[in-house]
PDB file of N, CA and C in Angstrom:
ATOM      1  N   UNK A   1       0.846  -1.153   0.000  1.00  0.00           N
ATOM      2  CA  UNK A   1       0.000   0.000   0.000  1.00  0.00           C
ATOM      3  C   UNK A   1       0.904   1.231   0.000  1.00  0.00           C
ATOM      4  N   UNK A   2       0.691   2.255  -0.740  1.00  0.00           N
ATOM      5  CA  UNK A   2       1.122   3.454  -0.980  1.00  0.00           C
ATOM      6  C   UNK A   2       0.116   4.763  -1.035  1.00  0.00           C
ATOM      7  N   UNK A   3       0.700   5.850  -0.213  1.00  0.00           N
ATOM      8  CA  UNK A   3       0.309   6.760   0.020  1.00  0.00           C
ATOM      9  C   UNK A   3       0.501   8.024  -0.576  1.00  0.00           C
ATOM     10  N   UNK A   4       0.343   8.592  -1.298  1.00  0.00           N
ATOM     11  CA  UNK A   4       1.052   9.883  -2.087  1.00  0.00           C
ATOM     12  C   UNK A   4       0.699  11.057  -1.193  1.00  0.00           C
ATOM     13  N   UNK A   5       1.092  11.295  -0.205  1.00  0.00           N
ATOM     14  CA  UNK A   5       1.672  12.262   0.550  1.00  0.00           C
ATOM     15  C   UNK A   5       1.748  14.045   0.263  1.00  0.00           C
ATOM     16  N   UNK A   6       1.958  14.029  -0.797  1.00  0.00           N
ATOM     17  CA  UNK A   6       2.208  15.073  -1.776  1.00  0.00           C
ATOM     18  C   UNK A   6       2.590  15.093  -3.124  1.00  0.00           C
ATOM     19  N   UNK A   7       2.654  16.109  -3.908  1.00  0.00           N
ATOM     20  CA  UNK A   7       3.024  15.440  -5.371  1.00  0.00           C
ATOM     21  C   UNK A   7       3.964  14.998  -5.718  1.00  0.00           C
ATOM     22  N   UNK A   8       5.626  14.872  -5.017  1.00  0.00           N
ATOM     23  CA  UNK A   8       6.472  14.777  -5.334  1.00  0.00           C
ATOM     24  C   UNK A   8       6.722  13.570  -4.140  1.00  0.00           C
ATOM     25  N   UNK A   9       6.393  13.097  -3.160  1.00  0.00           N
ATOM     26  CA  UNK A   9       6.607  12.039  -2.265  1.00  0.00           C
ATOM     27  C   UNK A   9       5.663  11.020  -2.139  1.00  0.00           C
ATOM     28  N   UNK A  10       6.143  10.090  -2.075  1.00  0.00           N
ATOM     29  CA  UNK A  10       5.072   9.187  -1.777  1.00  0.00           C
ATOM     30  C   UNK A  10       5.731   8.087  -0.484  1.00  0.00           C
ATOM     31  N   UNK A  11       4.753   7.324   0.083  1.00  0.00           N
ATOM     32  CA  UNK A  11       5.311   6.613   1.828  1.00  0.00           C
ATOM     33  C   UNK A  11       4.259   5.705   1.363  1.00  0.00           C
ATOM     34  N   UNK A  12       5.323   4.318   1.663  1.00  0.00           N
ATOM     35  CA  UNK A  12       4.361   2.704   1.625  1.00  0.00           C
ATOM     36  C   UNK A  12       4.786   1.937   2.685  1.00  0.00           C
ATOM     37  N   UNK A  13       4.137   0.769   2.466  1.00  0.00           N
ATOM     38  CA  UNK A  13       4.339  -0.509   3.442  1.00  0.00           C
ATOM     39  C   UNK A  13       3.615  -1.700   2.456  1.00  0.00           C
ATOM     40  N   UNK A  14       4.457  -2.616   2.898  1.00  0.00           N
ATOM     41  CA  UNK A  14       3.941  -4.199   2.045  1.00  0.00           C
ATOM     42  C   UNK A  14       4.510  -5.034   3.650  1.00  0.00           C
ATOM     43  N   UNK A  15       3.334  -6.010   3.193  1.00  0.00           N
ATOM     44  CA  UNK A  15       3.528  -7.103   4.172  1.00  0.00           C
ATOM     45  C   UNK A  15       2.852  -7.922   3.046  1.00  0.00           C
ATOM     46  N   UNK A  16       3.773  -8.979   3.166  1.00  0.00           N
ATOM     47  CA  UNK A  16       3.441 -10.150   2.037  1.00  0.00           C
ATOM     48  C   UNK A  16       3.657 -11.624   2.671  1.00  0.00           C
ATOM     49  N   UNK A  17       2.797 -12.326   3.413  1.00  0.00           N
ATOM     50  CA  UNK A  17       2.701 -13.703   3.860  1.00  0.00           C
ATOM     51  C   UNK A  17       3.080 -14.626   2.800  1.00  0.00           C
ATOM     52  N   UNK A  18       4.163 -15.761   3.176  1.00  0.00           N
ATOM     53  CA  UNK A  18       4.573 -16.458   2.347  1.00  0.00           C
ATOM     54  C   UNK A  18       4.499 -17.946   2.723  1.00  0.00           C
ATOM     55  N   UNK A  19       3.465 -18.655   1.678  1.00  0.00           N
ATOM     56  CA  UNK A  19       3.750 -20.059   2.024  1.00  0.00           C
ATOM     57  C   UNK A  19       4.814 -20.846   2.060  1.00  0.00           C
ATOM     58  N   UNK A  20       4.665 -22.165   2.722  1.00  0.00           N
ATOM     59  CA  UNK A  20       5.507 -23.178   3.074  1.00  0.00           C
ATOM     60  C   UNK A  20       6.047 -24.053   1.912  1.00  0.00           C
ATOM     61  N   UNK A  21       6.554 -23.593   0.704  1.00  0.00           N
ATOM     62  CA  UNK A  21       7.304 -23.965  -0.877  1.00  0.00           C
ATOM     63  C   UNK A  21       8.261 -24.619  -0.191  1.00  0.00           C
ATOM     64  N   UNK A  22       8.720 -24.391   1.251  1.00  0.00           N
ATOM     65  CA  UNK A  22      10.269 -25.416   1.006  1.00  0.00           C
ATOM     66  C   UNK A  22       9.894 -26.875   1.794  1.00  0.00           C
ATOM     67  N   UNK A  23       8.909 -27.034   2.179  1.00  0.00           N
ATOM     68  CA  UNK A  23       8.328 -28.214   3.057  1.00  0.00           C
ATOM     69  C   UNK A  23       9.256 -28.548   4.150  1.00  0.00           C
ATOM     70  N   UNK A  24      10.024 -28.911   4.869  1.00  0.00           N
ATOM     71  CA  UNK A  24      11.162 -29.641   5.577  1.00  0.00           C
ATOM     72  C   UNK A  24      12.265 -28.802   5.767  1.00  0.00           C
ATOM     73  N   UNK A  25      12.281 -28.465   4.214  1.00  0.00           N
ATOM     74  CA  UNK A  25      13.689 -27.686   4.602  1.00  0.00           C
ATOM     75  C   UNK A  25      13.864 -26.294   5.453  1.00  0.00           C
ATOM     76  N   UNK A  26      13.016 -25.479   5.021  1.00  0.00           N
ATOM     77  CA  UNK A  26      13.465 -24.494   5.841  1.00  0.00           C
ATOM     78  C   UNK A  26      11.847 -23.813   6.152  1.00  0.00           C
ATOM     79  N   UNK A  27      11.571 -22.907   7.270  1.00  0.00           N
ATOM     80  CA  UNK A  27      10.913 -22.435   7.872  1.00  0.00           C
ATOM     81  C   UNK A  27      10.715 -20.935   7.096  1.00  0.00           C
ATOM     82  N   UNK A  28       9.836 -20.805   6.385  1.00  0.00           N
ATOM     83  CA  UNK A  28       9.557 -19.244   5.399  1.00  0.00           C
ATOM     84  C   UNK A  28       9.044 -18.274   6.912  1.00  0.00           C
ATOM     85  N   UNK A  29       9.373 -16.717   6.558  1.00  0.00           N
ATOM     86  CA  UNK A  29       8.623 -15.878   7.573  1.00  0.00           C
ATOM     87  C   UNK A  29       7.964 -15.303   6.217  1.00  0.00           C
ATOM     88  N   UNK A  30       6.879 -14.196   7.150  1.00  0.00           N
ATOM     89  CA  UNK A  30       6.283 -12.961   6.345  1.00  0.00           C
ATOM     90  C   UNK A  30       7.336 -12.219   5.915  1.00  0.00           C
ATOM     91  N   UNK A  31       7.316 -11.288   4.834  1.00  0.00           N
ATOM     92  CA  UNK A  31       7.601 -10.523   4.382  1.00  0.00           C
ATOM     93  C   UNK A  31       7.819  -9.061   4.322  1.00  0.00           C
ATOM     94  N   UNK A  32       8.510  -7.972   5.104  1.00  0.00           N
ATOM     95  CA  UNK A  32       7.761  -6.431   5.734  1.00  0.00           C
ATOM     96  C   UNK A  32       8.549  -5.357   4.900  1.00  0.00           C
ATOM     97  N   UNK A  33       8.404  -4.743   4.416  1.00  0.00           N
ATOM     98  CA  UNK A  33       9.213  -3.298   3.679  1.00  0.00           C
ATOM     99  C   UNK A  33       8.257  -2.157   4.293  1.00  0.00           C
ATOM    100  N   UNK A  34       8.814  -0.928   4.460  1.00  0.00           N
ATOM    101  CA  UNK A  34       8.683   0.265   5.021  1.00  0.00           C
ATOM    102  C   UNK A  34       9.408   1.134   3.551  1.00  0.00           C
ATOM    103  N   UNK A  35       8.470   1.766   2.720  1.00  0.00           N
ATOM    104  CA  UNK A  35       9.661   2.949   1.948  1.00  0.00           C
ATOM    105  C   UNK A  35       9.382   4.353   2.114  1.00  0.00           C
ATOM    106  N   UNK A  36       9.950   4.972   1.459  1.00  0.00           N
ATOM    107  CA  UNK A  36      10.052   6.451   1.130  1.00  0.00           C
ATOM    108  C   UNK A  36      10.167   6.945   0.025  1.00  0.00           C
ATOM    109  N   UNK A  37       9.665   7.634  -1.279  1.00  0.00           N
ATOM    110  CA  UNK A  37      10.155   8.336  -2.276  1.00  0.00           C
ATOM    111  C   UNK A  37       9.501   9.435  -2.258  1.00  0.00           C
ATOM    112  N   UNK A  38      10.990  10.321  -3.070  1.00  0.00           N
ATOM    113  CA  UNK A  38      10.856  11.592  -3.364  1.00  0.00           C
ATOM    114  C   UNK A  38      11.637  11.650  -4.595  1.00  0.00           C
ATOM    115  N   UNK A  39      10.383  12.267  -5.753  1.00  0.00           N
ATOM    116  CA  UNK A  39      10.795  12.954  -6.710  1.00  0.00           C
ATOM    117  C   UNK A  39      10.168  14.166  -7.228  1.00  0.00           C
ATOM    118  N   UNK A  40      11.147  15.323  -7.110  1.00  0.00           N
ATOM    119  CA  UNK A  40      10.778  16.535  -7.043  1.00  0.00           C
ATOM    120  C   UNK A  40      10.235  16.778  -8.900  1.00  0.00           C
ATOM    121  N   UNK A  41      11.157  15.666  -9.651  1.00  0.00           N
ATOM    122  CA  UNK A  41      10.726  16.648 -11.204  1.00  0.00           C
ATOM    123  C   UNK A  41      11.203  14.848 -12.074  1.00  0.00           C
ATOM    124  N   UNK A  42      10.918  15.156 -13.285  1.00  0.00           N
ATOM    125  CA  UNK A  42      11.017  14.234 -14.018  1.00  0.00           C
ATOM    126  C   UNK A  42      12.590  13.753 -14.241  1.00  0.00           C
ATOM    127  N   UNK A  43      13.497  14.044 -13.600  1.00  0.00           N
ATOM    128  CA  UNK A  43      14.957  13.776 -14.183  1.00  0.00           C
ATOM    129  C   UNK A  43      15.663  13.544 -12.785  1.00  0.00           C
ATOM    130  N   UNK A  44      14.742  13.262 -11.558  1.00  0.00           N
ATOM    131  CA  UNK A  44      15.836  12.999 -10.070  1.00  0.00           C
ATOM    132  C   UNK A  44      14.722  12.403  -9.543  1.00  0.00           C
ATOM    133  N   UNK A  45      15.069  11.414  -8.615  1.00  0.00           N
ATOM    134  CA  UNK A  45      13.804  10.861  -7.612  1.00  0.00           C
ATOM    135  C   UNK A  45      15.399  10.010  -6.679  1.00  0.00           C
ATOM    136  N   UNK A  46      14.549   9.904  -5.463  1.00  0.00           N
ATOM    137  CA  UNK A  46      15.142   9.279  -4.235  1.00  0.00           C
ATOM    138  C   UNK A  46      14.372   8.439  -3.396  1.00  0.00           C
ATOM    139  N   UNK A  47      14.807   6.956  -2.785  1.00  0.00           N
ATOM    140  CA  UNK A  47      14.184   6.471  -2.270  1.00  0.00           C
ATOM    141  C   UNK A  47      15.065   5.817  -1.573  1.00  0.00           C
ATOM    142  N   UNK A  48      13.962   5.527  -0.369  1.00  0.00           N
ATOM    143  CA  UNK A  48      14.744   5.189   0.801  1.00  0.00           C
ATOM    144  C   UNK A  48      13.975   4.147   1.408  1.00  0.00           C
ATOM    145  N   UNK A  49      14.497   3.023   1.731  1.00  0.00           N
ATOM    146  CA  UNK A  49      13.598   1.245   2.323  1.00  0.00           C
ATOM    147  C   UNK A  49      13.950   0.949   3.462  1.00  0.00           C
ATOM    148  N   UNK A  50      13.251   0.356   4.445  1.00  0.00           N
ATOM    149  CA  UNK A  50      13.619  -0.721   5.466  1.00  0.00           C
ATOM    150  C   UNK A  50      12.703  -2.170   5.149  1.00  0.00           C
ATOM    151  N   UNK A  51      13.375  -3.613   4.746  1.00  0.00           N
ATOM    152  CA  UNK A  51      13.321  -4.396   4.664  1.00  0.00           C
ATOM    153  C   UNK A  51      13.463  -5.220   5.799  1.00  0.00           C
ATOM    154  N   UNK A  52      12.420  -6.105   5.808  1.00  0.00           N
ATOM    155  CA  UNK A  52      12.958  -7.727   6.786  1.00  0.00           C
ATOM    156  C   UNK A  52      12.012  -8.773   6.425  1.00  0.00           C
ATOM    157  N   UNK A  53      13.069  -9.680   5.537  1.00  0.00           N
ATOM    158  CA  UNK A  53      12.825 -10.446   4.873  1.00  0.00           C
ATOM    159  C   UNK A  53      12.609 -11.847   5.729  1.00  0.00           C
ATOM    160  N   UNK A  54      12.658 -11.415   6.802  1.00  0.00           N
ATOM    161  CA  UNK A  54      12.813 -12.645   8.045  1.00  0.00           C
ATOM    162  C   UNK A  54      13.311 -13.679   8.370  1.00  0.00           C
ATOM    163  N   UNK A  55      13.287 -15.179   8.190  1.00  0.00           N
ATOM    164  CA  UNK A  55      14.388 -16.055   8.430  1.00  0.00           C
ATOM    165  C   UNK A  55      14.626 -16.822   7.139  1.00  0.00           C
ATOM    166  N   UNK A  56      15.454 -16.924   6.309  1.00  0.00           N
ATOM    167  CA  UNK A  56      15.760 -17.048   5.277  1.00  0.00           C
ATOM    168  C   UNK A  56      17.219 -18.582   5.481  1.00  0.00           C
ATOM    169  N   UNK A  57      16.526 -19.438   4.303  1.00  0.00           N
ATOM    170  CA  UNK A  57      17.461 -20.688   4.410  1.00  0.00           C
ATOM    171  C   UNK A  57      18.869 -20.623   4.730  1.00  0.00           C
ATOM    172  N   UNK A  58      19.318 -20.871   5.270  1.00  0.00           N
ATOM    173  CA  UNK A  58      21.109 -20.848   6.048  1.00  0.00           C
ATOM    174  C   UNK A  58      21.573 -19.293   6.617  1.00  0.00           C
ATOM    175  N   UNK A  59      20.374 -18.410   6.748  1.00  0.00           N
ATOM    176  CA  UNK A  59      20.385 -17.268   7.682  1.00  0.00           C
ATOM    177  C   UNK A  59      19.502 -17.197   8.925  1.00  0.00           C
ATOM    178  N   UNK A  60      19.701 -16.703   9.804  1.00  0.00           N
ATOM    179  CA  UNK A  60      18.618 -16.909  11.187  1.00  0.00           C
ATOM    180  C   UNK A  60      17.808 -15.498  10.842  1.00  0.00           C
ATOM    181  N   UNK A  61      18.292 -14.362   9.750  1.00  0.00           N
ATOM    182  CA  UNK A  61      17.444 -12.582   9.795  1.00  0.00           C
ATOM    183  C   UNK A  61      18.359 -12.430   8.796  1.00  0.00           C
ATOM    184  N   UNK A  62      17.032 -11.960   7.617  1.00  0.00           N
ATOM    185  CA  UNK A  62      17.478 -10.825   7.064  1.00  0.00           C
ATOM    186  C   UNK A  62      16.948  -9.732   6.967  1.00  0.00           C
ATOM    187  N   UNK A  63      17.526  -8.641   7.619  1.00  0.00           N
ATOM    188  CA  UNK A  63      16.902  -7.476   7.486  1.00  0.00           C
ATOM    189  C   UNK A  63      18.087  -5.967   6.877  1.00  0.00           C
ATOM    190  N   UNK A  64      17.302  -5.217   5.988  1.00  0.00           N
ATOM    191  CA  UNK A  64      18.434  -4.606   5.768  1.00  0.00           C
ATOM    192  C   UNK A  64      17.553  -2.880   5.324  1.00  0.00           C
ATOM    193  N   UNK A  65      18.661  -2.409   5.114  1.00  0.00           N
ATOM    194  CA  UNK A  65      18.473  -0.597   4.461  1.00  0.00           C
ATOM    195  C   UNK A  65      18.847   0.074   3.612  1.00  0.00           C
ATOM    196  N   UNK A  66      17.926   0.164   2.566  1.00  0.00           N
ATOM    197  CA  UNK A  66      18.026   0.384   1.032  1.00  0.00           C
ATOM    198  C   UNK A  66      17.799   1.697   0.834  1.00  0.00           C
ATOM    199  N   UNK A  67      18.821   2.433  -0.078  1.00  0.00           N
ATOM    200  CA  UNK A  67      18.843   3.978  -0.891  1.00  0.00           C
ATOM    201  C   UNK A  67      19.707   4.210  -1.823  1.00  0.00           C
ATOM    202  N   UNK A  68      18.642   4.845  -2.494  1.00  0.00           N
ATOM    203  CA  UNK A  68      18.916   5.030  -3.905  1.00  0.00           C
ATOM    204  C   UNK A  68      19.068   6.323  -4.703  1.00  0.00           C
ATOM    205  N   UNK A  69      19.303   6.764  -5.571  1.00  0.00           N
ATOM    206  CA  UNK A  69      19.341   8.289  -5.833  1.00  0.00           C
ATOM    207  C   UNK A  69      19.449   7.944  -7.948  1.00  0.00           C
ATOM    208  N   UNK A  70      18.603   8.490  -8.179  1.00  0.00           N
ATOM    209  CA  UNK A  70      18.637   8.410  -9.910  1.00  0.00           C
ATOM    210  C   UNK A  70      18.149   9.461 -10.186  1.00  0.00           C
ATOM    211  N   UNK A  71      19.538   9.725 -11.323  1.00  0.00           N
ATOM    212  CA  UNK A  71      18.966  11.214 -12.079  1.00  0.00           C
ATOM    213  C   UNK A  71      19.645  10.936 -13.152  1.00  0.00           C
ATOM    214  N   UNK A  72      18.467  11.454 -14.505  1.00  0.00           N
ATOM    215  CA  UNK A  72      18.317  11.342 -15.674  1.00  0.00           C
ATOM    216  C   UNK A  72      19.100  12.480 -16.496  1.00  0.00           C
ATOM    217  N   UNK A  73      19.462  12.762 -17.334  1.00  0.00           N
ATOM    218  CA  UNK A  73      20.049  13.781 -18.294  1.00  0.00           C
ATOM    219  C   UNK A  73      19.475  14.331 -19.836  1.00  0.00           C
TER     220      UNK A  73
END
């Protein structure tokens, strides 16, 4: 779900439940992202994530913090 905030920002969240595809082998979690974007004009935008991808096969957590910056010419 995403929120457009204003015209140039927008603020989301996803939560995405994930079935049991590995049977035995490994234990799936839900899915959680938190973002941020801002783009002021057609040629720059910025975004900014918090991820946790939760317990992931031969990891006990993954969680991490994503940013980005693209500008066009």
């Amino acid at each position: 779900m995403a929120l457009l905030t204003s015209p140039s920002t927008v603020v989301g969240v996803e939560l995405r439940t994930q079935t049991n595809r590995l049977g035995g082998l490994a234990q799936e979690d839900t899915v959680t992202d938190a973002f941020i974007a801002y783009f002021p004009n057609k040629s720059f935008s910025l975004t900014a994530a918090y991820v946790d991808l939760g317990n992931l096969p031969m990891q006990s957590s993954s969680t991490g913090f994503y940013l980005t910056a693209t500008a066009n010419f």
